[in-house]
C-alpha atoms as a PDB file:
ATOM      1  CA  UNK A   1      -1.079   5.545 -30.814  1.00  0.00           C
ATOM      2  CA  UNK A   2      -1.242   2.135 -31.779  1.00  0.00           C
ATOM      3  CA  UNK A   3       1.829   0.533 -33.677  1.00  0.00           C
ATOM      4  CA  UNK A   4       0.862  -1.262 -37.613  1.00  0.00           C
ATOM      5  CA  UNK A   5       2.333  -4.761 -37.136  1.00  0.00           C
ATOM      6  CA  UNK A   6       3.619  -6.244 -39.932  1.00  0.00           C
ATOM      7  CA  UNK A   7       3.211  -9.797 -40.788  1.00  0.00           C
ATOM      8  CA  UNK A   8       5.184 -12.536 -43.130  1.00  0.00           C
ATOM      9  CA  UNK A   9       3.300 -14.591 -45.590  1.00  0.00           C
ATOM     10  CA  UNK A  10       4.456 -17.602 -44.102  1.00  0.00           C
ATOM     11  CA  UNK A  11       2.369 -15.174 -40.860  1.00  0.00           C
ATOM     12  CA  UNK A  12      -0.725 -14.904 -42.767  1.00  0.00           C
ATOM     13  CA  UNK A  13      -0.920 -18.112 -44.412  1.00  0.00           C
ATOM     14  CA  UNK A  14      -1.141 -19.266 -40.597  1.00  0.00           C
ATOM     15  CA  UNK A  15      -3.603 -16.902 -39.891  1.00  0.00           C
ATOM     16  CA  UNK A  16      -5.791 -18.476 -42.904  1.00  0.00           C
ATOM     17  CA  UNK A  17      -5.042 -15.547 -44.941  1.00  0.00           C
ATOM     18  CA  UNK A  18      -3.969 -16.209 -48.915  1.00  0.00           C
ATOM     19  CA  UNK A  19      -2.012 -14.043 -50.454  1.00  0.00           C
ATOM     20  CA  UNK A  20      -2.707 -13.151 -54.613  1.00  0.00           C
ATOM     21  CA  UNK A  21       0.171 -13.746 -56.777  1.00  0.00           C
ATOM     22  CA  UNK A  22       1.063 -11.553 -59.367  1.00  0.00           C
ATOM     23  CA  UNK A  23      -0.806 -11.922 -62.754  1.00  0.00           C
ATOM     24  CA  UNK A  24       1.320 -14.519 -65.239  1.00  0.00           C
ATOM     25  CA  UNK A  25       2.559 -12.936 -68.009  1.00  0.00           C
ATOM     26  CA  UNK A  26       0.738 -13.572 -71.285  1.00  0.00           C
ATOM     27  CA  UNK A  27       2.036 -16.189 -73.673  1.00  0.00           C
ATOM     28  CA  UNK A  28       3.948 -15.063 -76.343  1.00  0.00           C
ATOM     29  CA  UNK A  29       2.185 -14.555 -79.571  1.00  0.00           C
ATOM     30  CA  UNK A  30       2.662 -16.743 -82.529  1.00  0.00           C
ATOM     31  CA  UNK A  31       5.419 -16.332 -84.662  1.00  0.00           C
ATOM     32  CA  UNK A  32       5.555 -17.894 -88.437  1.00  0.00           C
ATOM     33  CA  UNK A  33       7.831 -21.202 -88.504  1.00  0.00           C
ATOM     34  CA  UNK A  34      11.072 -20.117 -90.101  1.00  0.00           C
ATOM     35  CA  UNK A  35      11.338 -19.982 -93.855  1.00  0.00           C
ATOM     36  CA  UNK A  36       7.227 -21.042 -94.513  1.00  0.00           C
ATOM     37  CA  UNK A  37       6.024 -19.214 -97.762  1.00  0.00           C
ATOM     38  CA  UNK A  38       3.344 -16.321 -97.311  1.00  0.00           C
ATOM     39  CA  UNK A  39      -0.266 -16.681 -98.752  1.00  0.00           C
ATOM     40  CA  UNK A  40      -1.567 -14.412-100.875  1.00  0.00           C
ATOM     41  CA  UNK A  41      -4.862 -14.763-101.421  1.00  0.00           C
ATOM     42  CA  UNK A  42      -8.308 -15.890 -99.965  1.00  0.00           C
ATOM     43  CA  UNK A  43     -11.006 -18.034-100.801  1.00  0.00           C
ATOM     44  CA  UNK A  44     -14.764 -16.425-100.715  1.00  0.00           C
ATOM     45  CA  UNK A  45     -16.243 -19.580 -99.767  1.00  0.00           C
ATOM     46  CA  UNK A  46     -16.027 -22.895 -98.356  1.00  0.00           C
ATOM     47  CA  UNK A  47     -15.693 -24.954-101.505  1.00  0.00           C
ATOM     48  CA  UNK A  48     -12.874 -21.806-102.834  1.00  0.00           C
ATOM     49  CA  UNK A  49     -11.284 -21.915 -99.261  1.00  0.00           C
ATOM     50  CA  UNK A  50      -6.990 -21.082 -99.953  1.00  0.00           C
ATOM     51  CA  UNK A  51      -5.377 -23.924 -98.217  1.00  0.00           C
ATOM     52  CA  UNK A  52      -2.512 -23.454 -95.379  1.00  0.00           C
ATOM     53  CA  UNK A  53      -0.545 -25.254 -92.687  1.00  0.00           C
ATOM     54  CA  UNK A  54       0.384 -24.480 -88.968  1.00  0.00           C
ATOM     55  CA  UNK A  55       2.859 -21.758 -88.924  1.00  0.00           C
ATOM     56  CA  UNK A  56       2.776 -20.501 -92.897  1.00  0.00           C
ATOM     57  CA  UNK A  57       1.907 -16.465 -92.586  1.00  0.00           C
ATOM     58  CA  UNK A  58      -1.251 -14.918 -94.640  1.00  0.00           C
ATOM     59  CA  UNK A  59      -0.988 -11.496 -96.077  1.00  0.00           C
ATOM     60  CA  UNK A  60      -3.900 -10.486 -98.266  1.00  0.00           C
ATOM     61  CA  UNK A  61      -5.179  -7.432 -99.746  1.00  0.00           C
ATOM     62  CA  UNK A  62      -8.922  -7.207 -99.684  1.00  0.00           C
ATOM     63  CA  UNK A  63     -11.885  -4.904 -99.242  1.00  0.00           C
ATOM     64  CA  UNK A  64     -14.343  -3.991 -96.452  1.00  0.00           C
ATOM     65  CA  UNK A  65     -17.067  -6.424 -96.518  1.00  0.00           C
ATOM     66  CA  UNK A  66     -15.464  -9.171 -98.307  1.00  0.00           C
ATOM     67  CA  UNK A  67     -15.493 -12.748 -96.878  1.00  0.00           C
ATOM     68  CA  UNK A  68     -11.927 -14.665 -96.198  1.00  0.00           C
ATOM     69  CA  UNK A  69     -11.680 -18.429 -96.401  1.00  0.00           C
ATOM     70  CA  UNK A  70      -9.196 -20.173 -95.291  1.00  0.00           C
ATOM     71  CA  UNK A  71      -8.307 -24.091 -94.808  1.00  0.00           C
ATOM     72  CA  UNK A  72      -5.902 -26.157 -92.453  1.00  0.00           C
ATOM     73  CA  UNK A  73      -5.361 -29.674 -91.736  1.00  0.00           C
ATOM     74  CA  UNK A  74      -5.849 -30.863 -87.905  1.00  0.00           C
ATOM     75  CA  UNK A  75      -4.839 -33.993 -85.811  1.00  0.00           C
ATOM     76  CA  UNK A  76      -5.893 -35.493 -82.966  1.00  0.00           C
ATOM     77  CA  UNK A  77      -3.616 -33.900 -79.994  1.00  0.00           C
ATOM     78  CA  UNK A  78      -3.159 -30.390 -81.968  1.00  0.00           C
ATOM     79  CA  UNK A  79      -4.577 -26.903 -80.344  1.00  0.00           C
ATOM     80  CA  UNK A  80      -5.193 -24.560 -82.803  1.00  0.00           C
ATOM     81  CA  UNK A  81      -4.165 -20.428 -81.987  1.00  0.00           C
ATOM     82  CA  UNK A  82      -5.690 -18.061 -85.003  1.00  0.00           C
ATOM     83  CA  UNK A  83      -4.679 -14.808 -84.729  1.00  0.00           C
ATOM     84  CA  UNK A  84      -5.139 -12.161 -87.470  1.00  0.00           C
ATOM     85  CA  UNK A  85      -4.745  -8.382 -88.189  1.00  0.00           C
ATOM     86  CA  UNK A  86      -6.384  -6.147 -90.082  1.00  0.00           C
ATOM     87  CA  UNK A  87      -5.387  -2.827 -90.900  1.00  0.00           C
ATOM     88  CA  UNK A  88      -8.069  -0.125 -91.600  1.00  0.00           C
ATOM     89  CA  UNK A  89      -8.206   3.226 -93.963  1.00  0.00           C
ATOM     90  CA  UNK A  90      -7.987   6.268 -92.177  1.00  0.00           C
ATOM     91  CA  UNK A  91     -11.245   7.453 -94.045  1.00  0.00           C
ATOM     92  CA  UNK A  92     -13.752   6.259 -92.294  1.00  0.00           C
ATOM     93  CA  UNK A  93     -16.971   7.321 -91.023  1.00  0.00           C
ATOM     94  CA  UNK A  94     -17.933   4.965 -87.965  1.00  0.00           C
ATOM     95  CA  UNK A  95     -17.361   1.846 -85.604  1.00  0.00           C
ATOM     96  CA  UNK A  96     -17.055  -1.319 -87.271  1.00  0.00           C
ATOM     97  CA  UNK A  97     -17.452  -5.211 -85.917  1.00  0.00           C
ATOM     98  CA  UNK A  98     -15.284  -7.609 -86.956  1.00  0.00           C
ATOM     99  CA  UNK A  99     -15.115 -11.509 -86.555  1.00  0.00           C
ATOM    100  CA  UNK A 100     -13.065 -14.305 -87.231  1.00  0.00           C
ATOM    101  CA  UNK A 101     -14.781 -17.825 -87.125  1.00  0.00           C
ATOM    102  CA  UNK A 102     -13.654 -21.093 -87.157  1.00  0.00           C
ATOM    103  CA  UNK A 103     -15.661 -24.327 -88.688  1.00  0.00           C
ATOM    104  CA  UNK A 104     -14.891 -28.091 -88.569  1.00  0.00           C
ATOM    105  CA  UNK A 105     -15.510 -30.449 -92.125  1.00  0.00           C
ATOM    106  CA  UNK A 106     -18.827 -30.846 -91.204  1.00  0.00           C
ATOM    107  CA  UNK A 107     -19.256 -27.068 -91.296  1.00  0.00           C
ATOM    108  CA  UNK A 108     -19.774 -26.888 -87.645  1.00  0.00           C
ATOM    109  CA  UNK A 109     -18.811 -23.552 -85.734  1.00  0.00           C
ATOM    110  CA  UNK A 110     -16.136 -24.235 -83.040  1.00  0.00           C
ATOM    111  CA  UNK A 111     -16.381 -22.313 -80.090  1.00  0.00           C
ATOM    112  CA  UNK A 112     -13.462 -20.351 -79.478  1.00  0.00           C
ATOM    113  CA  UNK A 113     -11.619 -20.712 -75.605  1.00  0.00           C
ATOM    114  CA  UNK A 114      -9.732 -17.428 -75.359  1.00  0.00           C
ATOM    115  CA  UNK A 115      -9.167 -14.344 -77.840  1.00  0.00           C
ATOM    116  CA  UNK A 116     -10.969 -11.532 -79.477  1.00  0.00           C
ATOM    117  CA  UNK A 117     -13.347 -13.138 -81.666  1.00  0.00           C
ATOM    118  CA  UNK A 118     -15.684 -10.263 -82.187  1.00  0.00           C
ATOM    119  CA  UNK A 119     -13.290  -6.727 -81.395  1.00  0.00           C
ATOM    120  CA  UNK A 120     -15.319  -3.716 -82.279  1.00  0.00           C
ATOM    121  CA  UNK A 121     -13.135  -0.826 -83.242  1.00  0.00           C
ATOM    122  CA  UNK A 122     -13.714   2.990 -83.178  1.00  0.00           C
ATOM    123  CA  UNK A 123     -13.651   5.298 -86.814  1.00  0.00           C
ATOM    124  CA  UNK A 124     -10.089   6.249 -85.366  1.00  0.00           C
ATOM    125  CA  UNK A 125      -8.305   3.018 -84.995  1.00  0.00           C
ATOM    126  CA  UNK A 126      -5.943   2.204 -87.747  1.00  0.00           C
ATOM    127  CA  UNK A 127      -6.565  -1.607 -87.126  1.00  0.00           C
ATOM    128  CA  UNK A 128      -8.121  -4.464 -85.145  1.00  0.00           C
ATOM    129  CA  UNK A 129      -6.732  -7.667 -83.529  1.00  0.00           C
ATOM    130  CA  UNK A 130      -8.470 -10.632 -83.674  1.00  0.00           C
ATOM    131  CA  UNK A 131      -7.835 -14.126 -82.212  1.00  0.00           C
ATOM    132  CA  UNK A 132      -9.690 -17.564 -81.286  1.00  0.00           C
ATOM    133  CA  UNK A 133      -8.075 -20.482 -79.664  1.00  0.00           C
ATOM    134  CA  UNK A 134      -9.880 -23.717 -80.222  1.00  0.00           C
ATOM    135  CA  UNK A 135     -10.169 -26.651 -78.200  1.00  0.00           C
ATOM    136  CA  UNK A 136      -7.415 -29.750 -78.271  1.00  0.00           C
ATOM    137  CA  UNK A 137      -8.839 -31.730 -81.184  1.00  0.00           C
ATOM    138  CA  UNK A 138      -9.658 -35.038 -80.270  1.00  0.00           C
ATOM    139  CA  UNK A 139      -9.453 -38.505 -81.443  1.00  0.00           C
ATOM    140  CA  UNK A 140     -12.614 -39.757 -81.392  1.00  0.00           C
ATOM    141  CA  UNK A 141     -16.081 -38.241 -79.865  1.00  0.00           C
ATOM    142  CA  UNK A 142     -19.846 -39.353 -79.852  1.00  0.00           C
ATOM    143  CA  UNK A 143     -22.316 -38.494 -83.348  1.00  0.00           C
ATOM    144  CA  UNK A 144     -24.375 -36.265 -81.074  1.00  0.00           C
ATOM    145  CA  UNK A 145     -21.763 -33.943 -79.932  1.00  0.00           C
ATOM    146  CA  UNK A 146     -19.429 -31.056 -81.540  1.00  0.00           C
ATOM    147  CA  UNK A 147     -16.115 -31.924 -80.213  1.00  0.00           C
ATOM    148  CA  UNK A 148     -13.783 -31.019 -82.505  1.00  0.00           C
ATOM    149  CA  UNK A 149     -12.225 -33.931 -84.552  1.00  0.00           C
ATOM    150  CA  UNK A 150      -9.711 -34.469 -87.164  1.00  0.00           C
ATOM    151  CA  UNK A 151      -9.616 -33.298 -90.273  1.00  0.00           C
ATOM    152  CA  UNK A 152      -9.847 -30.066 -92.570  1.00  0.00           C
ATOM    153  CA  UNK A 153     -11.086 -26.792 -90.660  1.00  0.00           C
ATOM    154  CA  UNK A 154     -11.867 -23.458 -92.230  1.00  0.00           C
ATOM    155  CA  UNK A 155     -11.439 -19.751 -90.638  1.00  0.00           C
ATOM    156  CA  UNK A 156     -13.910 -17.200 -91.936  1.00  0.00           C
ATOM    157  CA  UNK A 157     -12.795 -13.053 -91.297  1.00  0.00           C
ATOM    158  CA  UNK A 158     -15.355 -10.568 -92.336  1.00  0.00           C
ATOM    159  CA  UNK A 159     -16.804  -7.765 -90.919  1.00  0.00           C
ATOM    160  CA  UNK A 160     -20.762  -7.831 -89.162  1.00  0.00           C
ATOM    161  CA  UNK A 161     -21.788  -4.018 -88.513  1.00  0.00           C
ATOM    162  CA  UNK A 162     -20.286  -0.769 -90.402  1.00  0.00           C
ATOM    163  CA  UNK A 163     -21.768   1.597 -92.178  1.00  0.00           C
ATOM    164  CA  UNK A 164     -22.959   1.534 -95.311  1.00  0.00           C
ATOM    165  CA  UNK A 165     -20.287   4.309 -97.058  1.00  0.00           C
ATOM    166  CA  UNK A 166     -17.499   2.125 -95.482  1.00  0.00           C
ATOM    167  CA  UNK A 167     -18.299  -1.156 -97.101  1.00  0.00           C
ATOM    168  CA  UNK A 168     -15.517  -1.494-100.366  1.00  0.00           C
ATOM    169  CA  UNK A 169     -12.503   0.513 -98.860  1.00  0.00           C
ATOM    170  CA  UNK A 170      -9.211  -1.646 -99.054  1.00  0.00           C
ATOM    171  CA  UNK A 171      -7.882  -3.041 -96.230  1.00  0.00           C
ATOM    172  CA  UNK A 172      -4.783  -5.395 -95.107  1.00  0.00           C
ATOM    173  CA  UNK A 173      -5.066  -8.729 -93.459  1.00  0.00           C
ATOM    174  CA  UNK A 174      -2.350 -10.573 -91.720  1.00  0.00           C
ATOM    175  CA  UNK A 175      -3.222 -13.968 -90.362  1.00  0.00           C
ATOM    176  CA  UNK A 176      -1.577 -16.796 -88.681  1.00  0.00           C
ATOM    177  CA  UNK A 177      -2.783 -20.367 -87.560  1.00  0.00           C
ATOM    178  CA  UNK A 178      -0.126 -21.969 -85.067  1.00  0.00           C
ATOM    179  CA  UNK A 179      -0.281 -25.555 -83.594  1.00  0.00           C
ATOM    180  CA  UNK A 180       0.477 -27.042 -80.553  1.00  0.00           C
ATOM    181  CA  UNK A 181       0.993 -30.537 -79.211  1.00  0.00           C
ATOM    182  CA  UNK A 182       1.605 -33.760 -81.409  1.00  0.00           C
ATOM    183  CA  UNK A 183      -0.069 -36.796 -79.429  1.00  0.00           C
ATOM    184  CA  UNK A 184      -3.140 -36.775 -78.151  1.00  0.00           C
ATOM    185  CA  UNK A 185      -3.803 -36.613 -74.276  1.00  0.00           C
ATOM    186  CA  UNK A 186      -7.698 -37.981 -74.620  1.00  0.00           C
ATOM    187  CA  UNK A 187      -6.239 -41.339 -75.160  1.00  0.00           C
ATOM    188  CA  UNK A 188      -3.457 -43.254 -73.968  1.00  0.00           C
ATOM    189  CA  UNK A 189      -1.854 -46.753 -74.565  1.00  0.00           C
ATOM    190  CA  UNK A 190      -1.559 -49.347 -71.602  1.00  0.00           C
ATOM    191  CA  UNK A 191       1.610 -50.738 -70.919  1.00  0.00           C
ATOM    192  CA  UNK A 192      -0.036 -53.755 -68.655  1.00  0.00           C
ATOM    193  CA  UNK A 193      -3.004 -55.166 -68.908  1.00  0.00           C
ATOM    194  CA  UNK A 194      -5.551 -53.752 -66.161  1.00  0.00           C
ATOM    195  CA  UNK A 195      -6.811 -57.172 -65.085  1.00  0.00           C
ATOM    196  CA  UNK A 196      -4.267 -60.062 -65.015  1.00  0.00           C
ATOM    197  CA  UNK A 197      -5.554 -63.493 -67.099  1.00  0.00           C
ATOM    198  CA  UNK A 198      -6.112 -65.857 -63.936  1.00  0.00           C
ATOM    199  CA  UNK A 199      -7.791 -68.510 -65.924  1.00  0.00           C
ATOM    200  CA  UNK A 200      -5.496 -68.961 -68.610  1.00  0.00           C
ATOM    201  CA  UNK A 201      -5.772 -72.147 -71.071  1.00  0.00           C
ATOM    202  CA  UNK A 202      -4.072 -75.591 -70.705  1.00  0.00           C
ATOM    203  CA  UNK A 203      -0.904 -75.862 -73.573  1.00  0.00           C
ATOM    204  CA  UNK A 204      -1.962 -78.715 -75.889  1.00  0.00           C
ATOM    205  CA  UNK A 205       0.574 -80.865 -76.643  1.00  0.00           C
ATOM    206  CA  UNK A 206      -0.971 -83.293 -79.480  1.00  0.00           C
ATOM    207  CA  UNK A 207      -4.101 -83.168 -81.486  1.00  0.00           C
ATOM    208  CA  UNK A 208      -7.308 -84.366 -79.475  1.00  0.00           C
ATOM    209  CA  UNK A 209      -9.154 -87.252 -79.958  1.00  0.00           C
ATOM    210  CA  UNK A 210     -12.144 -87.393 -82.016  1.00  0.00           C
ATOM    211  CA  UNK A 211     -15.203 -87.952 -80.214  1.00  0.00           C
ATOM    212  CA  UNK A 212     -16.780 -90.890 -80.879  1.00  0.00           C
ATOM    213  CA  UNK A 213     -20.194 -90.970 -83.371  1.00  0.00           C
ATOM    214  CA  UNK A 214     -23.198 -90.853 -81.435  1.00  0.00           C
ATOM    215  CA  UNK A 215     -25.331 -94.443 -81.969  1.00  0.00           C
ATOM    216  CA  UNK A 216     -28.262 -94.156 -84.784  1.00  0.00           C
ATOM    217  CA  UNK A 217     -30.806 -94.328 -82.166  1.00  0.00           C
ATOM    218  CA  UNK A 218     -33.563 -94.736 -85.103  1.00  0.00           C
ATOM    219  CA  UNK A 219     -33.308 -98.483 -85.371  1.00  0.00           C
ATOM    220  CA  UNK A 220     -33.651-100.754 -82.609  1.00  0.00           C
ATOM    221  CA  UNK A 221     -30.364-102.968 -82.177  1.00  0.00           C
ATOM    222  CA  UNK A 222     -31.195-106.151 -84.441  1.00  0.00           C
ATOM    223  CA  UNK A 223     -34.246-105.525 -85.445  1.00  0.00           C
ATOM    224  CA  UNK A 224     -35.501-103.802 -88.502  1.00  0.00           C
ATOM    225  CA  UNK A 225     -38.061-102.321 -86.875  1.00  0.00           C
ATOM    226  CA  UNK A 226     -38.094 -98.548 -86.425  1.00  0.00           C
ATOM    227  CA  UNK A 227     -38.262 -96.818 -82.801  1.00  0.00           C
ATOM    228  CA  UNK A 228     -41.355 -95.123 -82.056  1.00  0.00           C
ATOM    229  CA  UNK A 229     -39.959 -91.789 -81.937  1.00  0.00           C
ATOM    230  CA  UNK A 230     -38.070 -92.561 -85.642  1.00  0.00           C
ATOM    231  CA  UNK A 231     -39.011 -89.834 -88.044  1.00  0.00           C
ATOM    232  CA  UNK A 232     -39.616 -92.890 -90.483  1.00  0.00           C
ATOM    233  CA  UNK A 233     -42.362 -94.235 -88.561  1.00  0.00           C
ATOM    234  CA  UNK A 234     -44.295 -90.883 -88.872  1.00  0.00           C
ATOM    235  CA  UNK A 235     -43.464 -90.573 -92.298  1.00  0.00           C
ATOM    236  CA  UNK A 236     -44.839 -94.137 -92.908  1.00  0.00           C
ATOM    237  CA  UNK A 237     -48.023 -93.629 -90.757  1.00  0.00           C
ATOM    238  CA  UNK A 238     -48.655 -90.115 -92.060  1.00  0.00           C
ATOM    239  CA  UNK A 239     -48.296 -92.123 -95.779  1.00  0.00           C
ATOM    240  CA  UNK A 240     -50.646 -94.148 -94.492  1.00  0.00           C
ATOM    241  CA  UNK A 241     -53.267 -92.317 -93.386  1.00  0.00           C
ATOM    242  CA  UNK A 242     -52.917 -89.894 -96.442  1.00  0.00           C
ATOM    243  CA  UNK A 243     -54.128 -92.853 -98.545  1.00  0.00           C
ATOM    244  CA  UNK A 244     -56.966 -93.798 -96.930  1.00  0.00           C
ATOM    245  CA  UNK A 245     -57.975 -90.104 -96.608  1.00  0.00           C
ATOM    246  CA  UNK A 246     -57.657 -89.985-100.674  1.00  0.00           C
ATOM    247  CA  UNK A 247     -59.639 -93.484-101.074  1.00  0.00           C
ATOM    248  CA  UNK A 248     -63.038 -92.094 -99.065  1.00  0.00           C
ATOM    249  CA  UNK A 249     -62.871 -88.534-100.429  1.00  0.00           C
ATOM    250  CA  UNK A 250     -62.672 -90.629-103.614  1.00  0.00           C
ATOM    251  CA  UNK A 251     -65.929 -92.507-102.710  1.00  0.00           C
ATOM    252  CA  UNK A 252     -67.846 -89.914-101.406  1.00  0.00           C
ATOM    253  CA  UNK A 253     -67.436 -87.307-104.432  1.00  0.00           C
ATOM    254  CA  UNK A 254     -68.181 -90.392-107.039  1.00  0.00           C
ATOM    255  CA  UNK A 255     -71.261 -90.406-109.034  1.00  0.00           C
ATOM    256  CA  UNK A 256     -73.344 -93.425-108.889  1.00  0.00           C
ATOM    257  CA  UNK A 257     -72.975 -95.383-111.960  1.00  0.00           C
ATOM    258  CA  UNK A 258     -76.272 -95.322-114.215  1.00  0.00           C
ATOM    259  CA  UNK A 259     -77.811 -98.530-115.346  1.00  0.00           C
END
């Protein structure tokens, strides 16, 4: 009978082995910032969207089916966690679909990175958890793309699939939007320059010199007659030769004088 041997991890690590690590605990879930004023009420569409800020609690009374707008201010740096609850009447006759989505000013969905965006929930839960984290806004960010950007976004909650004798009964939402981060870590400010100036400038002490007028190269030197490339002797020539051009067309359109 053969005797289990029983290695170290500093043993199996040498043996190429890699030990897993115990799951990291989840992040604690947002909590409202201390003395922020609940919200009340909901918007039903973009233009009627309730405002709120990072941190300031939502607690609404609505009805199954209804849509939820809500608004929020976002800068460059910031990661956005929405989480919301909704509790549900106990009399209820099926499964029901819920989803909480998140749009940028130019009414762009945001894809969500982590959460329940879209829980489904049996006719016996008494509510559903939903959540979306969206990506770090950022600073700046080509036409063509949907990076998120700064500036208002809006979080929709409404239901997608019940059935039809469920739609009206009241229900209870809680919902939170936290923030995280302050400066964005896109861009960054340069404390050096990344190329040294090696050809930098000579200091002037006084004013420079004028530069001298360039000769009138027109005229020749003590003569008044013009150079042959002078604009004045093409003028005069082209004078010329208009004249005598006007004097025969003159004489060849003339009628002969009659006697």
């Amino acid at each position: 009978m053969r005797t289990p041997i029983m290695r170290t991890g500093a043993a199996l690590a040498a043996a190429g082995l890699t030990l897993l690590a115990a799951p990291a605990p989840a992040s604690a879930a947002p909590t409202p910032s201390p003395g922020a004023t609940p919200v009340t009420r909901a918007g039903t569409s973009f233009l009627t969207a309730t405002g709120i800020a990072a941190g300031q609690p939502v607690r609404v009374d609505a009805s199954t089916g209804d849509f939820l707008y809500w608004s929020f201010p976002a800068s460059a740096g910031q990661r956005h966690d929405i989480t919301a609850t909704v509790s549900l009447p106990k009399a209820r006759t099926g499964a029901s679909t819920w989803t909480v989505e998140v749009f940028d000013g130019l009414r762009r969905r945001q894809a969500c990175t982590a959460g329940a965006q879209t829980p489904t929930v049996a006719a016996s839960a008494g509510s559903v958890a939903l959540g979306c984290t969206l990506r770090q806004v950022r600073s700046w960010a080509e036409p063509w793309s949907a990076d998120p950007l700064p500036g208002t976004y809006y979080v929709r909650l409404s239901v997608t699939d019940l059935p039809e004798p469920d739609l009206g009964l009241p229900v209870d939402v809680e919902l939170l939007v936290s923030a995280e981060g302050e400066g964005s870590r896109d861009d960054g400010e340069l404390k050096a320059p990344l190329v040294p100036n090696t050809k930098a400038g000579a200091v002037l002490t006084g004013e420079p010199a004028a530069a001298p007028a360039d000769a009138d190269d027109d005229w020749f030197d003590g003569d008044w007659l013009p150079a042959l490339g002078s604009r004045w002797a093409w003028s005069a020539v082209g004078g010329v030769l208009a004249a005598v051009a006007g004097v025969f067309g003159f004489a060849l359109t003339r009628r002969p004088r009659r006697r």
